[in-house]
PDB file of N, CA and C in Angstrom:
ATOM      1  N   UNK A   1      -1.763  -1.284 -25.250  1.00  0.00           N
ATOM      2  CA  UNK A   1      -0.658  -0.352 -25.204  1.00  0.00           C
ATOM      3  C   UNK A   1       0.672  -1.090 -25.093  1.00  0.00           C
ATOM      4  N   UNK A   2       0.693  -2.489 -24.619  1.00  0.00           N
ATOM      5  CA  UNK A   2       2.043  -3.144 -23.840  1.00  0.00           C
ATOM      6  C   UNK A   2       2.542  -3.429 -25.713  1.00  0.00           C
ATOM      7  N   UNK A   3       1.320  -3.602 -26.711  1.00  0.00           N
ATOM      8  CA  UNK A   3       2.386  -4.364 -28.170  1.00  0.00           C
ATOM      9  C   UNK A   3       2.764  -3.124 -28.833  1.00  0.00           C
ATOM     10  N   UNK A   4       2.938  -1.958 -28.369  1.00  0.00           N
ATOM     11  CA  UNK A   4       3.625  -0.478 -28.737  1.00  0.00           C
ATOM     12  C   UNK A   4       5.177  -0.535 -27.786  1.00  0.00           C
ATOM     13  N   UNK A   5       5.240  -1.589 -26.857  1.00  0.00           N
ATOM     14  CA  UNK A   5       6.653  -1.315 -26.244  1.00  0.00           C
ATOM     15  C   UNK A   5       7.562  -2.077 -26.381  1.00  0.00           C
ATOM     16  N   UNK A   6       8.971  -1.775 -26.332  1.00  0.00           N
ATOM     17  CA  UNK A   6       9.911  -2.967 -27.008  1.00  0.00           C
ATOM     18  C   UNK A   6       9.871  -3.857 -25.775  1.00  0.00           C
ATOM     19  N   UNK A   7      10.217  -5.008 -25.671  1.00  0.00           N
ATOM     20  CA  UNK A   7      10.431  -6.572 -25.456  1.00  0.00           C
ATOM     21  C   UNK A   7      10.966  -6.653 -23.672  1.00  0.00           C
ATOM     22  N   UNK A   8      12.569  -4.995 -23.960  1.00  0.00           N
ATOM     23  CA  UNK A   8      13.025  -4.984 -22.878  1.00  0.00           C
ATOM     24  C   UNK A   8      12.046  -3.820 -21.689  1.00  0.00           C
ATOM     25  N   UNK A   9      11.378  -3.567 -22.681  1.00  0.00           N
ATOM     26  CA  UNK A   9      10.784  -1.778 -22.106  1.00  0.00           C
ATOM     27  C   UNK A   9       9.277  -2.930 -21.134  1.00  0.00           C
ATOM     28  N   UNK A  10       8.879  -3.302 -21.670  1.00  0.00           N
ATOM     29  CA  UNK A  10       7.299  -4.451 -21.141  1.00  0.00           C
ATOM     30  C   UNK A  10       8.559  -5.485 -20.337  1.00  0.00           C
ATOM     31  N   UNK A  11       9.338  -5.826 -19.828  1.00  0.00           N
ATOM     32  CA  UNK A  11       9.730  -6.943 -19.080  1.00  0.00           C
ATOM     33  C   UNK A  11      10.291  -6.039 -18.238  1.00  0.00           C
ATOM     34  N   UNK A  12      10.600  -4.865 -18.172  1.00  0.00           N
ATOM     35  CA  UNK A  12      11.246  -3.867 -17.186  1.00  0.00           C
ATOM     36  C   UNK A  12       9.657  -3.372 -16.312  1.00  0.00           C
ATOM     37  N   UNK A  13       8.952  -3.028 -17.253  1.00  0.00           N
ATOM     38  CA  UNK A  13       7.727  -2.882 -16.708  1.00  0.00           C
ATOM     39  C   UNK A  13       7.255  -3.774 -15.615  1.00  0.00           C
ATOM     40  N   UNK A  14       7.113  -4.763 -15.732  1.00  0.00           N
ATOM     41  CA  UNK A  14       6.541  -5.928 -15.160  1.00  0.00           C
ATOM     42  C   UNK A  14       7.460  -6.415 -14.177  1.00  0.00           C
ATOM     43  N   UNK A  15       8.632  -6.527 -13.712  1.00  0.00           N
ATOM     44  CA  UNK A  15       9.574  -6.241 -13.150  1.00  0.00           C
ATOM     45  C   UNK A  15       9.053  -5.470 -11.758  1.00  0.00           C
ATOM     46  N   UNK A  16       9.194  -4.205 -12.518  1.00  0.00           N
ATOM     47  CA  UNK A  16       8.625  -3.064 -11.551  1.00  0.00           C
ATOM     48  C   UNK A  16       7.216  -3.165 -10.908  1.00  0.00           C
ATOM     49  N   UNK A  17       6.271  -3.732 -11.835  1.00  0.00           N
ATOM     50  CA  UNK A  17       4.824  -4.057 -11.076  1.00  0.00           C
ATOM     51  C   UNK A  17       5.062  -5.268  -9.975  1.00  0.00           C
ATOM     52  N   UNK A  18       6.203  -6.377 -10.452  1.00  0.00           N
ATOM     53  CA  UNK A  18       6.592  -7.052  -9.041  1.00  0.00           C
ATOM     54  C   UNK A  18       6.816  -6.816  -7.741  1.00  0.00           C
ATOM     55  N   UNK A  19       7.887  -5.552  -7.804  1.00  0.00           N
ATOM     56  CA  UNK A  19       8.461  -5.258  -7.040  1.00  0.00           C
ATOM     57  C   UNK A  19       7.763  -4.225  -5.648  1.00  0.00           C
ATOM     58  N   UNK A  20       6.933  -4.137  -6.515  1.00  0.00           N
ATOM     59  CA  UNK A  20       5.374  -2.488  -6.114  1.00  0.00           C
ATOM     60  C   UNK A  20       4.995  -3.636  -5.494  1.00  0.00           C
ATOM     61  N   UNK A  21       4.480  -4.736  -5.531  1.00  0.00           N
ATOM     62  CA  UNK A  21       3.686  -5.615  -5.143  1.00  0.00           C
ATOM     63  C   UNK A  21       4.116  -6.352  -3.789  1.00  0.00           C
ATOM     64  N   UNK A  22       4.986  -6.530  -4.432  1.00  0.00           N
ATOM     65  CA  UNK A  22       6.183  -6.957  -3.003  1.00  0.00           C
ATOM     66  C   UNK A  22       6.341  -5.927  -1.857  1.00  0.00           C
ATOM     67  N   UNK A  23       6.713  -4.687  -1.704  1.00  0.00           N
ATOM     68  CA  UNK A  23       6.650  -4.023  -1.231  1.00  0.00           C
ATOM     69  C   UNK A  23       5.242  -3.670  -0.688  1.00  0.00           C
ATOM     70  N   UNK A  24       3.995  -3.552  -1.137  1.00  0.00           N
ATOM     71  CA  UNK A  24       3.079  -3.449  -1.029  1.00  0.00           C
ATOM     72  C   UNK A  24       2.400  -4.260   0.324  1.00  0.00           C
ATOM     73  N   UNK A  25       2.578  -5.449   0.038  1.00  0.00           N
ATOM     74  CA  UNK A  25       1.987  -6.795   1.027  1.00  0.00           C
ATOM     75  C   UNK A  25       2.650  -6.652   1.938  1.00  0.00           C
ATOM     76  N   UNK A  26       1.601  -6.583   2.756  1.00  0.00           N
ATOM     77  CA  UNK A  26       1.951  -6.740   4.517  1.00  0.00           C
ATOM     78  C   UNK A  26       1.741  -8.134   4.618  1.00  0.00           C
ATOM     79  N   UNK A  27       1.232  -9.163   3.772  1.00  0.00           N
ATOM     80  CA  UNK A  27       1.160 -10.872   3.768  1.00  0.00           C
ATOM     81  C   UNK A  27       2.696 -11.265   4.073  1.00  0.00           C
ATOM     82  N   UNK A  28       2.661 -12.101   4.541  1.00  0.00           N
ATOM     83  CA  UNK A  28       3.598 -12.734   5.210  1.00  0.00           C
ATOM     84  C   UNK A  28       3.430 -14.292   5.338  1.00  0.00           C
ATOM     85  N   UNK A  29       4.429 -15.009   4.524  1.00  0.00           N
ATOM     86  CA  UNK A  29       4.308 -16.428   5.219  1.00  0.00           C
ATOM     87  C   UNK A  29       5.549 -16.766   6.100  1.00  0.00           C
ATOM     88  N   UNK A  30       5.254 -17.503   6.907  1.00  0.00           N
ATOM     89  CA  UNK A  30       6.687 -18.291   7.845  1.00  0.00           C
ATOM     90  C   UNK A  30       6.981 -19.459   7.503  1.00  0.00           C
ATOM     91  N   UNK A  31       8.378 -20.356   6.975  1.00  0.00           N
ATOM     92  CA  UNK A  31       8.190 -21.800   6.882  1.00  0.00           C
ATOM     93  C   UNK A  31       9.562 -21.763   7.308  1.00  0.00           C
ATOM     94  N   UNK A  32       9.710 -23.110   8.182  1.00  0.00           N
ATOM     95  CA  UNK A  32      11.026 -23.390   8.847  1.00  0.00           C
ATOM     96  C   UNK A  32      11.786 -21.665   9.098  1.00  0.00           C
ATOM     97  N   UNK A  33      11.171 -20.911  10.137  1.00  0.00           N
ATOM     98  CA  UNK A  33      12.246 -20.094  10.260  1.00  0.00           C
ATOM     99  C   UNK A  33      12.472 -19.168   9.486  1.00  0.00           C
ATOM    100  N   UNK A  34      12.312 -19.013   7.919  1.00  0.00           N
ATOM    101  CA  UNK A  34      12.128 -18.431   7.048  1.00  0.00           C
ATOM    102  C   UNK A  34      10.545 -17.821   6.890  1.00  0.00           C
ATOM    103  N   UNK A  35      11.267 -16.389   6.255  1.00  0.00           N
ATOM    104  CA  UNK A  35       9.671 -15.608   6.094  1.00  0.00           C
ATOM    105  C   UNK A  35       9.797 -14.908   4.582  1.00  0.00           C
ATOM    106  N   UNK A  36       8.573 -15.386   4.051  1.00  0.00           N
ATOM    107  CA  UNK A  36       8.800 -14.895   2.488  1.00  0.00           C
ATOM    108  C   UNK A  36       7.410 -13.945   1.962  1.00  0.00           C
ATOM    109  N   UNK A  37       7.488 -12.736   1.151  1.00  0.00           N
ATOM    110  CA  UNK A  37       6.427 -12.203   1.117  1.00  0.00           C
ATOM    111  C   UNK A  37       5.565 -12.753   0.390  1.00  0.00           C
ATOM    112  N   UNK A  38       4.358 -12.488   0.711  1.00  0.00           N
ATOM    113  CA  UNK A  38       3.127 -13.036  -0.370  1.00  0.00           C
ATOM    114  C   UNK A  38       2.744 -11.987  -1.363  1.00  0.00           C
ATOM    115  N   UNK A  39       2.942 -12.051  -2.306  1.00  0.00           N
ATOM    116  CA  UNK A  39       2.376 -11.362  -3.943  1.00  0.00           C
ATOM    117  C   UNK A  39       0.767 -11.536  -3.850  1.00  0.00           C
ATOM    118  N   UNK A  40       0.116 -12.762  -4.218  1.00  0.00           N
ATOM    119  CA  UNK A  40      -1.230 -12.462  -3.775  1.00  0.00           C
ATOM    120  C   UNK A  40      -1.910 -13.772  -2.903  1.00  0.00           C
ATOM    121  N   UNK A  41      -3.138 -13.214  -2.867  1.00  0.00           N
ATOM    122  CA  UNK A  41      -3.729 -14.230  -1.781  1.00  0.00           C
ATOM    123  C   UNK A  41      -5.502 -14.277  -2.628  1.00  0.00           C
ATOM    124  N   UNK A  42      -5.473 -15.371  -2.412  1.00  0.00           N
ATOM    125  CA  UNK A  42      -6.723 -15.969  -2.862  1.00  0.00           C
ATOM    126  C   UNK A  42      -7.650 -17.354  -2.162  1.00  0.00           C
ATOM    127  N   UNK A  43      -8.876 -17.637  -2.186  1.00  0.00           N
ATOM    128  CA  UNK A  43      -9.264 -18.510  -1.370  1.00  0.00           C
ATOM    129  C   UNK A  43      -9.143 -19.710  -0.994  1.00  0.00           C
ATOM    130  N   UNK A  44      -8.163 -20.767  -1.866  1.00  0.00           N
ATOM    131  CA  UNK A  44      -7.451 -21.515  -2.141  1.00  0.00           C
ATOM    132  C   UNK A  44      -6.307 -21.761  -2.829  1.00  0.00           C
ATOM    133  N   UNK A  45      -5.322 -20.557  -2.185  1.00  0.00           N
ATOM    134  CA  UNK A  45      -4.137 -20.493  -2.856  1.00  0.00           C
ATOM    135  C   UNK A  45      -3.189 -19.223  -2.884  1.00  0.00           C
ATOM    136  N   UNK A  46      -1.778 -18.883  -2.916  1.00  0.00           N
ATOM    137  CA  UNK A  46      -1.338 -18.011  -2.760  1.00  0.00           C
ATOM    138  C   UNK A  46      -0.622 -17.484  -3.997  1.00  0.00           C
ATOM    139  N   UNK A  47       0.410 -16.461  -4.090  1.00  0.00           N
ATOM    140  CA  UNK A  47       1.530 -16.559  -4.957  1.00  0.00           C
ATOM    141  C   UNK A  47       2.848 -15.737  -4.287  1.00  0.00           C
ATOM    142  N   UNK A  48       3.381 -16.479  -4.525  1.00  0.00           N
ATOM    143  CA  UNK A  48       5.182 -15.824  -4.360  1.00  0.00           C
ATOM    144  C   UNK A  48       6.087 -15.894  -4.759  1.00  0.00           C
ATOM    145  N   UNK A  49       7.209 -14.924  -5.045  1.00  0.00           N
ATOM    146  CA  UNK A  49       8.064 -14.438  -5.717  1.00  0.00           C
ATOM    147  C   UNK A  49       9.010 -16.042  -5.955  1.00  0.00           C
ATOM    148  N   UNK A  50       8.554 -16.066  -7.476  1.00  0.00           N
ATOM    149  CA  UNK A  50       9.460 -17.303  -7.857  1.00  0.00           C
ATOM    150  C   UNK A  50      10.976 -17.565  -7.814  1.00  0.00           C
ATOM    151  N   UNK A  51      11.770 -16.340  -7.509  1.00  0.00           N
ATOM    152  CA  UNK A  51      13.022 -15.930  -7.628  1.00  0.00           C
ATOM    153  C   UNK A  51      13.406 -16.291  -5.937  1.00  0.00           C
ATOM    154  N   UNK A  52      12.644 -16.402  -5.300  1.00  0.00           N
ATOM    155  CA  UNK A  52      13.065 -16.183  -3.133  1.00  0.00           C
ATOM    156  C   UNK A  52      13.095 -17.614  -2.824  1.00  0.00           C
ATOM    157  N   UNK A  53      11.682 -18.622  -3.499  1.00  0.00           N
ATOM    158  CA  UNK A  53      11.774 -19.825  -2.983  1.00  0.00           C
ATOM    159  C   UNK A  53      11.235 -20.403  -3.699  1.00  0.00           C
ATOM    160  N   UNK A  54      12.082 -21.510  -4.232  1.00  0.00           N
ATOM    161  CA  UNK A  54      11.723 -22.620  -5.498  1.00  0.00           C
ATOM    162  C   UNK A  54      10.819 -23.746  -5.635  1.00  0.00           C
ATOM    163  N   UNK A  55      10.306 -24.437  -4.828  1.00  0.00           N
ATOM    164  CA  UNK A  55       9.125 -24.544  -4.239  1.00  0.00           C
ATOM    165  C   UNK A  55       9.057 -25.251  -2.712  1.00  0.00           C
ATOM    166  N   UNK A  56       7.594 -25.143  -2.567  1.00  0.00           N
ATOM    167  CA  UNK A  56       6.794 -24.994  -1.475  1.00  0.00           C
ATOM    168  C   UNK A  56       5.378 -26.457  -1.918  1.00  0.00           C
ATOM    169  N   UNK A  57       5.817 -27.051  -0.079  1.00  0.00           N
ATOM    170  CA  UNK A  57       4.478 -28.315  -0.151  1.00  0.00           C
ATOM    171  C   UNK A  57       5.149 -27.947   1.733  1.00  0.00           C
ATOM    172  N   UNK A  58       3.592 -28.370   2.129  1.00  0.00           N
ATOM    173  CA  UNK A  58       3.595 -28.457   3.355  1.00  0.00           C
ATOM    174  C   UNK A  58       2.706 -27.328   4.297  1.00  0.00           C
ATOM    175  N   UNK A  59       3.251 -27.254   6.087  1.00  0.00           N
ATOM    176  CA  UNK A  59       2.005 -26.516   6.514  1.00  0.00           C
ATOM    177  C   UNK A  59       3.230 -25.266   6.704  1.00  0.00           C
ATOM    178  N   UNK A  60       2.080 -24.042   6.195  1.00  0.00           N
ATOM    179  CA  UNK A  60       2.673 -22.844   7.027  1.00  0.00           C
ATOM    180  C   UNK A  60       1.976 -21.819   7.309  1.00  0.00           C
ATOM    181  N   UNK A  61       2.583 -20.760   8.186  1.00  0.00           N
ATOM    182  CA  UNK A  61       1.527 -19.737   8.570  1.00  0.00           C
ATOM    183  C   UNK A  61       1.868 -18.570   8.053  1.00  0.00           C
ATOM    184  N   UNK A  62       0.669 -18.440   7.884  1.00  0.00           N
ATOM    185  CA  UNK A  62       0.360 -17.107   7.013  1.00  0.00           C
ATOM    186  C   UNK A  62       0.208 -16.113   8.636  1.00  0.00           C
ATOM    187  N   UNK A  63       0.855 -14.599   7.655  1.00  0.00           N
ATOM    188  CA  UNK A  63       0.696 -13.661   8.676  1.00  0.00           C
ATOM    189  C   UNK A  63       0.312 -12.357   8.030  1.00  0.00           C
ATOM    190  N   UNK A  64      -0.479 -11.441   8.616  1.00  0.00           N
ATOM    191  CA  UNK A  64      -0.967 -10.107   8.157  1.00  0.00           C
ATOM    192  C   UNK A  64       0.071  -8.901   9.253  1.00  0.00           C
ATOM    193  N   UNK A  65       0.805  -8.550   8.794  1.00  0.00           N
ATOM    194  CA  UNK A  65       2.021  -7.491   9.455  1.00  0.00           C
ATOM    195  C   UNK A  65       2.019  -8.846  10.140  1.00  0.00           C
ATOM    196  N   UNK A  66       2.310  -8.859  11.834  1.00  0.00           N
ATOM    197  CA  UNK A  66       2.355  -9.382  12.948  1.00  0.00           C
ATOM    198  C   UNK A  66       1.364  -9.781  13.486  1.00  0.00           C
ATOM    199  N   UNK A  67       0.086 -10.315  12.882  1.00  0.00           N
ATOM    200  CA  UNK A  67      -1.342 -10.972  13.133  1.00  0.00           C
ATOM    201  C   UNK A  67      -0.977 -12.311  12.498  1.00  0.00           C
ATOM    202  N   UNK A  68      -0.922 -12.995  13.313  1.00  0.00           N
ATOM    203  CA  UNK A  68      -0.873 -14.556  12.947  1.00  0.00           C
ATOM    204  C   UNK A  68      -2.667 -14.806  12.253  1.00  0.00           C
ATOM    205  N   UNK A  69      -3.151 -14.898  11.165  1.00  0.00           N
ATOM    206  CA  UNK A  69      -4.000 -14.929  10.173  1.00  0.00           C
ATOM    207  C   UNK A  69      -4.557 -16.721  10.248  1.00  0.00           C
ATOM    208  N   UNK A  70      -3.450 -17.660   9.759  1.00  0.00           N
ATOM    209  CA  UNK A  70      -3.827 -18.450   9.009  1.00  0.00           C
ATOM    210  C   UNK A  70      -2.941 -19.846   9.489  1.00  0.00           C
ATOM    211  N   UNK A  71      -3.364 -21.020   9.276  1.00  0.00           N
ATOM    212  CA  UNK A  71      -2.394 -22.068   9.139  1.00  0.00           C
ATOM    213  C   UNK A  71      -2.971 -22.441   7.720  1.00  0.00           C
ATOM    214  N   UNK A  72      -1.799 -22.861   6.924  1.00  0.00           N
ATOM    215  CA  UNK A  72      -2.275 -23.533   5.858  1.00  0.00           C
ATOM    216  C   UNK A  72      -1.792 -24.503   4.796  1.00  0.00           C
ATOM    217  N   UNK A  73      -1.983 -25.581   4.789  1.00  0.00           N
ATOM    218  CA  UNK A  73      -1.537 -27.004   3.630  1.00  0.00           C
ATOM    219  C   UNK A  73      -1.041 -26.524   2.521  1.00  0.00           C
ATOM    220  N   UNK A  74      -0.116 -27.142   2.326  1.00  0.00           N
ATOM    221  CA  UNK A  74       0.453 -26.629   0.743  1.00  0.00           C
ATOM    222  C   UNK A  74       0.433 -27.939   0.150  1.00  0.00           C
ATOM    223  N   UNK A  75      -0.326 -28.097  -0.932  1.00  0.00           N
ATOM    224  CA  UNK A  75      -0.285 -29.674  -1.421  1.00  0.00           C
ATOM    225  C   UNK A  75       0.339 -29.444  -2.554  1.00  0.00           C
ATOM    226  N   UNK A  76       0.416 -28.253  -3.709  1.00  0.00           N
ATOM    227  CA  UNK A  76       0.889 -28.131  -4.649  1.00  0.00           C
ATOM    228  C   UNK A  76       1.499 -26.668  -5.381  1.00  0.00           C
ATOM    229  N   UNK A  77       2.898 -26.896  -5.720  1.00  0.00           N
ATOM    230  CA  UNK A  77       3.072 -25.282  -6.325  1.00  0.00           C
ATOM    231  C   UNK A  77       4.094 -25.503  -7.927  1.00  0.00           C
ATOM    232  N   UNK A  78       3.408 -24.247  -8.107  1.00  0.00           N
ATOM    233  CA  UNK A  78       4.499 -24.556  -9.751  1.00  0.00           C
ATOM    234  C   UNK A  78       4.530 -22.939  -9.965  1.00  0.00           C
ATOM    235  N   UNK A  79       5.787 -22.797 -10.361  1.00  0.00           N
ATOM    236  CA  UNK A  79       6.543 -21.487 -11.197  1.00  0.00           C
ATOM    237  C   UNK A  79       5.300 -21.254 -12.387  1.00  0.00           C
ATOM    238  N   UNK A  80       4.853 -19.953 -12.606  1.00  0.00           N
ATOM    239  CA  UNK A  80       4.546 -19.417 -13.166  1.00  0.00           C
ATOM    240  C   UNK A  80       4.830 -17.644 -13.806  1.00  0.00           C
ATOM    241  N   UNK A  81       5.424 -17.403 -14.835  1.00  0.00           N
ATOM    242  CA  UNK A  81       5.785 -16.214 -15.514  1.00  0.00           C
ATOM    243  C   UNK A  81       6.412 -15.573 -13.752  1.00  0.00           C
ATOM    244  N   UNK A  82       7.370 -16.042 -13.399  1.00  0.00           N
ATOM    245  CA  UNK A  82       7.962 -15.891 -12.429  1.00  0.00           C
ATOM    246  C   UNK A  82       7.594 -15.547 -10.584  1.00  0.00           C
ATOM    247  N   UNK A  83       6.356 -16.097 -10.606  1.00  0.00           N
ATOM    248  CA  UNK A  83       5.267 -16.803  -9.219  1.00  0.00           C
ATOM    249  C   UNK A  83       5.512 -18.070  -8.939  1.00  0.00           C
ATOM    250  N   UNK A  84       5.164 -17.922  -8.200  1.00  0.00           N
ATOM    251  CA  UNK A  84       5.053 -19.446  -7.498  1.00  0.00           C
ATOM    252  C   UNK A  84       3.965 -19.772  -6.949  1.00  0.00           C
ATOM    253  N   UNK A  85       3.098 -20.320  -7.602  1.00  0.00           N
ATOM    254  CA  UNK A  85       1.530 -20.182  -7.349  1.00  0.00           C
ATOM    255  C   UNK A  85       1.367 -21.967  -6.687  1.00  0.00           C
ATOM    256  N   UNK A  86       0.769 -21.993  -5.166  1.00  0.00           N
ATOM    257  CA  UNK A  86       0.956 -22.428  -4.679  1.00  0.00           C
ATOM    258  C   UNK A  86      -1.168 -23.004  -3.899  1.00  0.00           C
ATOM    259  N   UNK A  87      -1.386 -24.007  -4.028  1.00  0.00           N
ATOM    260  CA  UNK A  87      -2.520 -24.337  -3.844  1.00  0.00           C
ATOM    261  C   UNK A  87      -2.882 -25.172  -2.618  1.00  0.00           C
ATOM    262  N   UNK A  88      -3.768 -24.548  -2.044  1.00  0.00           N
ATOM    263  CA  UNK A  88      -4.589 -24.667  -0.173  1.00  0.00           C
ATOM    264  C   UNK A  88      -4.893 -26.428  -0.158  1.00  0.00           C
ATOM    265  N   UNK A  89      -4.632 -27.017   0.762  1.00  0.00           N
ATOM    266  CA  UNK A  89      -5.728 -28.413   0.810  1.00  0.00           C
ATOM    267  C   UNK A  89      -6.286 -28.064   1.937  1.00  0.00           C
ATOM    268  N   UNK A  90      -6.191 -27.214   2.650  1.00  0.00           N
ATOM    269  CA  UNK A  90      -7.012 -26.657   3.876  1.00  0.00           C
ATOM    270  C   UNK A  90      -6.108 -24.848   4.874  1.00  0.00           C
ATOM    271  N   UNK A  91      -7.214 -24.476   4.977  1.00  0.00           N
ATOM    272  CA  UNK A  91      -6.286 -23.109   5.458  1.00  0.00           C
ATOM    273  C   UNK A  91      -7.581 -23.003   6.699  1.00  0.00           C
ATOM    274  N   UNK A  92      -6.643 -22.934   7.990  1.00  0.00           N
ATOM    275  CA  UNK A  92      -7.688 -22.959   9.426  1.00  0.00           C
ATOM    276  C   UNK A  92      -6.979 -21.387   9.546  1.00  0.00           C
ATOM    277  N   UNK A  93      -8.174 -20.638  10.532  1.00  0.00           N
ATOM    278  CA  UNK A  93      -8.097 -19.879  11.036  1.00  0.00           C
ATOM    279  C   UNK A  93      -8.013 -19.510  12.023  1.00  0.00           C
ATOM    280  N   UNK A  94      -6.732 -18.679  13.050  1.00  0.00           N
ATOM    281  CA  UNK A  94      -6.155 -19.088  13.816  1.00  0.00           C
ATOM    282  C   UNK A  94      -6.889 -18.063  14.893  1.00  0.00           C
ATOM    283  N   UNK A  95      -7.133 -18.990  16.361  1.00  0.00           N
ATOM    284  CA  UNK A  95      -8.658 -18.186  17.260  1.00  0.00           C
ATOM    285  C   UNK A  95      -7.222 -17.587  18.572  1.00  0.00           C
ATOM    286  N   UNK A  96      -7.689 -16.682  19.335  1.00  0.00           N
ATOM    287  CA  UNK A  96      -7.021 -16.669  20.621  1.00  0.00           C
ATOM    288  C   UNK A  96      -7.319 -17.253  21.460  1.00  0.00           C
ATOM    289  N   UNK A  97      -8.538 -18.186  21.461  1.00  0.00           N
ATOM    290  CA  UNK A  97      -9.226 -18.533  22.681  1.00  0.00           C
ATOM    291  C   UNK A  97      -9.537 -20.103  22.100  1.00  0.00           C
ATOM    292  N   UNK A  98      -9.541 -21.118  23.070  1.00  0.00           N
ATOM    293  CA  UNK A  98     -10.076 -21.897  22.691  1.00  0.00           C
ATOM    294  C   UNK A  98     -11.247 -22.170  22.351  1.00  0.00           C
ATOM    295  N   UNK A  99     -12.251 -23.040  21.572  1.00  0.00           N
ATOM    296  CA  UNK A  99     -13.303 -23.636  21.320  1.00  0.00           C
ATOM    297  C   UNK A  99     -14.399 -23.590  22.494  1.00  0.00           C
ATOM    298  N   UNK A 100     -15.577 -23.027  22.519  1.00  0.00           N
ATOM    299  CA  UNK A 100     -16.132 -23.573  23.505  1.00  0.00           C
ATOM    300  C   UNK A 100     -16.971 -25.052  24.044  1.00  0.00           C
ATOM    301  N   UNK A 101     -17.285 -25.788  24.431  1.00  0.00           N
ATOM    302  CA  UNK A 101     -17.623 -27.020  24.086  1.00  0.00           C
ATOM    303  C   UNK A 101     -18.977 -26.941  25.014  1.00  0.00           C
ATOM    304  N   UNK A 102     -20.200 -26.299  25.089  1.00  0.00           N
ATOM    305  CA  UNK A 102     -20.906 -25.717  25.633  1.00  0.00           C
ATOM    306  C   UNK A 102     -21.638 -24.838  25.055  1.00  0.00           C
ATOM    307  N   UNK A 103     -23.172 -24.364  24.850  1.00  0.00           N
ATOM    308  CA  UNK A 103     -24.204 -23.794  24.372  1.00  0.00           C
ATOM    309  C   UNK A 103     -24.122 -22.870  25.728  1.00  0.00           C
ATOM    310  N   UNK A 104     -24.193 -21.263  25.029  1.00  0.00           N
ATOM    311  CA  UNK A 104     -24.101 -20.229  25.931  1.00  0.00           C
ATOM    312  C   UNK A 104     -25.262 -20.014  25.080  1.00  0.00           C
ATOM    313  N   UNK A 105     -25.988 -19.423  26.091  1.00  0.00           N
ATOM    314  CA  UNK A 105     -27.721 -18.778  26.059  1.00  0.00           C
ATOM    315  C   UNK A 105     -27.180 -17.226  25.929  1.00  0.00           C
ATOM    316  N   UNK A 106     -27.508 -16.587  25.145  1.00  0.00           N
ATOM    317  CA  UNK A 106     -27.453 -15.158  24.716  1.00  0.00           C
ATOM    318  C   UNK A 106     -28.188 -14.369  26.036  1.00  0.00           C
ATOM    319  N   UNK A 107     -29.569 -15.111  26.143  1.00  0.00           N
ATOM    320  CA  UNK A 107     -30.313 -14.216  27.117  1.00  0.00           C
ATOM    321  C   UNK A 107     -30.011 -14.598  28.565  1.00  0.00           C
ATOM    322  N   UNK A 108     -28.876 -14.996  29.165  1.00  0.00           N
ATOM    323  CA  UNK A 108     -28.746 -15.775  30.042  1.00  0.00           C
ATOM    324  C   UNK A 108     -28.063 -14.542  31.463  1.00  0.00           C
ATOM    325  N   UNK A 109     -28.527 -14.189  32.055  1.00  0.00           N
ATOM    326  CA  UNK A 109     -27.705 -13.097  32.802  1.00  0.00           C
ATOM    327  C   UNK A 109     -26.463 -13.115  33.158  1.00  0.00           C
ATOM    328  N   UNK A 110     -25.740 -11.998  33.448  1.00  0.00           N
ATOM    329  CA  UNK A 110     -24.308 -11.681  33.262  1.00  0.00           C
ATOM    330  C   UNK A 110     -24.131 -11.788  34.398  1.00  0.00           C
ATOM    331  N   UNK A 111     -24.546 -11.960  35.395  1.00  0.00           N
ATOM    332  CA  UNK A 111     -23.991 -12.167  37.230  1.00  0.00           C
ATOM    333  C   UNK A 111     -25.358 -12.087  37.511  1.00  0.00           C
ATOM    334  N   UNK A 112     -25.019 -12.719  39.258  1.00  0.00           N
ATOM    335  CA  UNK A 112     -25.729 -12.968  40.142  1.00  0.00           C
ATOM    336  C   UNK A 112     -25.776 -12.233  41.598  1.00  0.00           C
ATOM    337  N   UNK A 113     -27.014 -11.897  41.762  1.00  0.00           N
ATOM    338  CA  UNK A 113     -26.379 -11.125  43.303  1.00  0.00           C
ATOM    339  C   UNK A 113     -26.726 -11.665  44.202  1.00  0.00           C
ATOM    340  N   UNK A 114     -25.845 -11.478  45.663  1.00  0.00           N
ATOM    341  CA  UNK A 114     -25.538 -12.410  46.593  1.00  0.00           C
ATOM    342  C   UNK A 114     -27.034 -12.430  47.285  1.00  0.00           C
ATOM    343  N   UNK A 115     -27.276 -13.819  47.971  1.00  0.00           N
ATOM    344  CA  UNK A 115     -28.681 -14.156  48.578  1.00  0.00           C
ATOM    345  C   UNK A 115     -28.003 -13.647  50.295  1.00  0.00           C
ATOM    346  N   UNK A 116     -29.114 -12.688  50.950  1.00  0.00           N
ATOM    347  CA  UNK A 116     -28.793 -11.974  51.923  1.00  0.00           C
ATOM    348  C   UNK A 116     -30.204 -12.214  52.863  1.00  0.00           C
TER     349      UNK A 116
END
């Protein structure tokens, strides 16, 4: 249907599917202070609005609304049909609690009662 529309009518289009998209994502990245939306998200790699930030290498965190989600490596990004498609060398997932360093027994009882 898009080779039935003129040139400006399909780039206005697409435009507008940006902008839906943008609006859309509750993704969120943070870098230095700056917060830029995420267009999409994938398992090694993101995309964002090529027009906000010209590129991107390094660590940053990804956020879902106000859920800190993600830390993640940026080793490489390049402009694409106006993205900025940007590729993972590692993305950790961020815990509230620390690590335990210790084997907890599932069947192990939940308290003790006092010896009387």
């Amino acid at each position: 249907m898009l080779e039935f529309l003129s040139k400006e009518v399909a780039e206005g289009l697409a435009l507008a599917q940006q902008r839906a998209a943008r609006r859309k994502s509750r993704l969120r990245i943070h870098v230095g202070g700056e917060i830029y939306p995420v267009l999409r998200l994938w398992d090694d790699g993101l995309a964002l609005d090529a027009s906000q930030i010209p590129a991107l290498r390094g660590l940053i965190d990804l956020y879902d609304g106000g859920r800190h989600i993600s830390q993640c490596l940026i080793i490489a990004s390049e402009a694409e049909n106006g993205e900025l498609i940007c590729d993972f060398k590692r993305s950790t997932a961020v815990a509230d609690h620390a690590p335990r360093d210790y084997w907890l027994d599932e069947n192990a009882p939940s308290g003790y009662l006092p010896h009387n």
